[in-house]
C-alpha atoms as a PDB file:
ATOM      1  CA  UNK A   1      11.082 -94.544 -39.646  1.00  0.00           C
ATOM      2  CA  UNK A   2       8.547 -92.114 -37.445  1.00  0.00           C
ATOM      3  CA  UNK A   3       7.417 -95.044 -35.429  1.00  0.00           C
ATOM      4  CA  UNK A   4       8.841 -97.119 -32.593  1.00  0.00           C
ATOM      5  CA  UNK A   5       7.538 -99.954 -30.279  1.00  0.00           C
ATOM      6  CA  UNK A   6       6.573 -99.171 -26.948  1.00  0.00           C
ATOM      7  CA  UNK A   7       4.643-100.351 -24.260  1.00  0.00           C
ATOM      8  CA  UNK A   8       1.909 -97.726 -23.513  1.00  0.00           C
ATOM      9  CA  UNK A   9       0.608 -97.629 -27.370  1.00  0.00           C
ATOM     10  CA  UNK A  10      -1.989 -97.885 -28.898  1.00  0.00           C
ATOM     11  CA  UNK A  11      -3.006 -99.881 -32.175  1.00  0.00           C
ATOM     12  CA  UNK A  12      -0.503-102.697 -31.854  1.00  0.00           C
ATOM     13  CA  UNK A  13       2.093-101.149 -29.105  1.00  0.00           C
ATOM     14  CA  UNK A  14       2.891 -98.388 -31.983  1.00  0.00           C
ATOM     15  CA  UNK A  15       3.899 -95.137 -30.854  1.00  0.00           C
ATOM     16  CA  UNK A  16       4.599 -92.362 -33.454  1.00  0.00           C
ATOM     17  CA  UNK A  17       7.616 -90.019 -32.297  1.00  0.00           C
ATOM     18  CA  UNK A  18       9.370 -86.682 -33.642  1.00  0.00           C
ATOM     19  CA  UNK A  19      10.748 -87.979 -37.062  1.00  0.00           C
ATOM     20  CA  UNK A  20      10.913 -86.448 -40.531  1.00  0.00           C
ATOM     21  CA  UNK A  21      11.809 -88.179 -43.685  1.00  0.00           C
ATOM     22  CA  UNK A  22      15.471 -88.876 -43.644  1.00  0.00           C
ATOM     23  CA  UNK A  23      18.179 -87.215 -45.897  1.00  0.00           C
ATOM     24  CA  UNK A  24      18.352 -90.339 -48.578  1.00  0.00           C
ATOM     25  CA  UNK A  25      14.271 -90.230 -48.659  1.00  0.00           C
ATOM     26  CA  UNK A  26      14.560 -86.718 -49.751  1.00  0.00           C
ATOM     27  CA  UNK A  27      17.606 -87.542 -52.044  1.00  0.00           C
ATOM     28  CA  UNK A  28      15.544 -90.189 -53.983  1.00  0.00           C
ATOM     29  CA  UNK A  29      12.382 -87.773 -54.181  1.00  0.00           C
ATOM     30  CA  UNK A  30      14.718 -84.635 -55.130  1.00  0.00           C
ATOM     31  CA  UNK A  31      16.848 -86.226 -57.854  1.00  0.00           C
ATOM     32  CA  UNK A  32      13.726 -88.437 -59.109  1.00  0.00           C
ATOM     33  CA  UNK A  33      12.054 -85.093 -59.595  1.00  0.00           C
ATOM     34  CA  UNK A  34      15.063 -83.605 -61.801  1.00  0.00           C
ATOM     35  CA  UNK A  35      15.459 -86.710 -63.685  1.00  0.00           C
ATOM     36  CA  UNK A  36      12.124 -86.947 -64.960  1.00  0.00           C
ATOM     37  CA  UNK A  37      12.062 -83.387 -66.032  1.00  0.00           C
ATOM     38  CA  UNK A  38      15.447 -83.299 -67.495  1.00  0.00           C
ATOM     39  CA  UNK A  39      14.236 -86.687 -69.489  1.00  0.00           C
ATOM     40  CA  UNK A  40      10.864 -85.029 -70.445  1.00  0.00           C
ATOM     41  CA  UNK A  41      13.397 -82.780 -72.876  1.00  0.00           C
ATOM     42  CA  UNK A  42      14.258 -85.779 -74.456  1.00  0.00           C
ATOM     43  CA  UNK A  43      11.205 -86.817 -75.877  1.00  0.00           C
ATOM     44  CA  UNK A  44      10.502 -85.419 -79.062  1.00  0.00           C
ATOM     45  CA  UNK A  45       7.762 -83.003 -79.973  1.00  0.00           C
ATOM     46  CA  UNK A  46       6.053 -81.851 -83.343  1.00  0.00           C
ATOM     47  CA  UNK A  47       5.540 -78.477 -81.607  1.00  0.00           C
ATOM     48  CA  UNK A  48       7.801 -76.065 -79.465  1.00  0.00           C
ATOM     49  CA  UNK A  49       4.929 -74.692 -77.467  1.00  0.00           C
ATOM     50  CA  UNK A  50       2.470 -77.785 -76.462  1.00  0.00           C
ATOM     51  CA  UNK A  51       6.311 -79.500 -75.590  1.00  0.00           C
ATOM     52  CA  UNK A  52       6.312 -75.919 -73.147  1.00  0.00           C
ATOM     53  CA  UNK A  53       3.195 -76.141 -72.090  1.00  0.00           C
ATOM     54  CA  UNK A  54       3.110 -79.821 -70.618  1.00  0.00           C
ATOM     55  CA  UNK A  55       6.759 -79.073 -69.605  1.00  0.00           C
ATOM     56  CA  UNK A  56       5.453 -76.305 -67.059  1.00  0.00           C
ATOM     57  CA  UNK A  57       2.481 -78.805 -66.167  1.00  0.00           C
ATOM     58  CA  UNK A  58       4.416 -81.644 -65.102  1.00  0.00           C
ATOM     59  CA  UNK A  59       6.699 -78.502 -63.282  1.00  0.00           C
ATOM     60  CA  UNK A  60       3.831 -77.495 -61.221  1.00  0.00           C
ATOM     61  CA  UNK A  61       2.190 -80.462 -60.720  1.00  0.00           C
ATOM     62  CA  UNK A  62       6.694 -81.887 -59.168  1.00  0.00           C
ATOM     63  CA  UNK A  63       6.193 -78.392 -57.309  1.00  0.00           C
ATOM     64  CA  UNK A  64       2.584 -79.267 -55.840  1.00  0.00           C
ATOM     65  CA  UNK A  65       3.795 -82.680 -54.560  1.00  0.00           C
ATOM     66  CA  UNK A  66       6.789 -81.919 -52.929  1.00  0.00           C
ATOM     67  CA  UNK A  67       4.550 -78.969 -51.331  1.00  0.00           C
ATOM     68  CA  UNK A  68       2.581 -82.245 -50.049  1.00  0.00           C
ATOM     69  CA  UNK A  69       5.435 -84.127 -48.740  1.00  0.00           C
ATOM     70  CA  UNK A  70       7.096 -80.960 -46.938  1.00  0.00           C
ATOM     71  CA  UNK A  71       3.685 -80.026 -45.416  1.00  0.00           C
ATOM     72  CA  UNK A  72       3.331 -83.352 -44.146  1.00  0.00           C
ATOM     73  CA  UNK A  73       6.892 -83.873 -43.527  1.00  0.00           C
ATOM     74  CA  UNK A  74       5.587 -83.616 -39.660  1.00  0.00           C
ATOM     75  CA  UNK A  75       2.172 -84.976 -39.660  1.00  0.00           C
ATOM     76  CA  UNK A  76       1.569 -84.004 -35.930  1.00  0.00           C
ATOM     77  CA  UNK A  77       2.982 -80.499 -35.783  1.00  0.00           C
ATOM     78  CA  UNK A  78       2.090 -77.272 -37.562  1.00  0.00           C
ATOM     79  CA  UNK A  79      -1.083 -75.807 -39.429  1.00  0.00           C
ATOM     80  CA  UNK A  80      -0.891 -79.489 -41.610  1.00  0.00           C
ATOM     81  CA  UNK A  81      -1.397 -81.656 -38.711  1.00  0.00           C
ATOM     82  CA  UNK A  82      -3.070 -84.879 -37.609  1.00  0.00           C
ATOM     83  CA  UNK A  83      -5.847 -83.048 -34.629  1.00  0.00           C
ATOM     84  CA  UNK A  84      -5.681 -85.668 -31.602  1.00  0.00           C
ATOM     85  CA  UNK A  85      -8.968 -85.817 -31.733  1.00  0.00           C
ATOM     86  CA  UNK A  86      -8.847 -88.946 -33.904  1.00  0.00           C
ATOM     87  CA  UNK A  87      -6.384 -90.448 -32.133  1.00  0.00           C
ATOM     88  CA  UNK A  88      -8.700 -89.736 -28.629  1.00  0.00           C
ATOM     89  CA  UNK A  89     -11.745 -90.998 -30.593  1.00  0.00           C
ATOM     90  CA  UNK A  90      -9.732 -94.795 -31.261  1.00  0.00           C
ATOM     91  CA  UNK A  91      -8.112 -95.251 -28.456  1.00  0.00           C
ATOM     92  CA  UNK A  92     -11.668 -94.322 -26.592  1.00  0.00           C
ATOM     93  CA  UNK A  93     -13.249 -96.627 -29.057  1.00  0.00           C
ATOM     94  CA  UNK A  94     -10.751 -99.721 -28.588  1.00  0.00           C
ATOM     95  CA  UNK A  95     -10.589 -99.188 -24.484  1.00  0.00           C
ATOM     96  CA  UNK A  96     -14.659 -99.628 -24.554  1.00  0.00           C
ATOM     97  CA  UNK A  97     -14.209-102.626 -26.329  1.00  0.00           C
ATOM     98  CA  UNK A  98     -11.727-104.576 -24.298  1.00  0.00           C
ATOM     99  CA  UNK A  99     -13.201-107.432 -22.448  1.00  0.00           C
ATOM    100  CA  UNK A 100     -12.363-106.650 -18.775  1.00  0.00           C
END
């Protein structure tokens, strides 16, 4: 997913192309997030407010990573990108390599 052979690549004939995750990789990573808090509530607790407190931790650090995956949802496009500049600098670096 992203990536497809092709001819003109780089690094092994890969070429990345204008892919997301698909629907069922957000499906797993959505209801994966619910399910583990909705278990969380399960587990017992001496104490109503440190069971609150890590509650809204593990909330924000759920909310943190799936800010990661939708900001790199598109790794080469918007203010989250991959610069060509690295890309430039290997395939510069691999072409001056080459045996002629």
């Amino acid at each position: 997913m992203g990536v497809r052979r092709g001819r003109r690549g780089g690094l092994g004939g890969l070429e990345l192309i204008e892919e997301a995750l698909g629907g069922e990789m957000w499906a797993v990573v959505l209801v994966g997030t619910f399910a583990t808090i909705a278990l969380s509530w399960l587990m017992p607790s001496r104490s109503k407010r440190l069971h609150l407190l890590l509650e809204g931790l593990l909330g924000v650090f759920l909310g943190l990573s799936l800010f990661v995956i939708l900001a790199f949802d598109r790794p080469l496009f918007g203010q989250v990108s991959v610069e060509p500049r690295a890309y430039e600098l290997v395939r510069d670096r691999t072409i001056a390599t080459d045996p002629p």
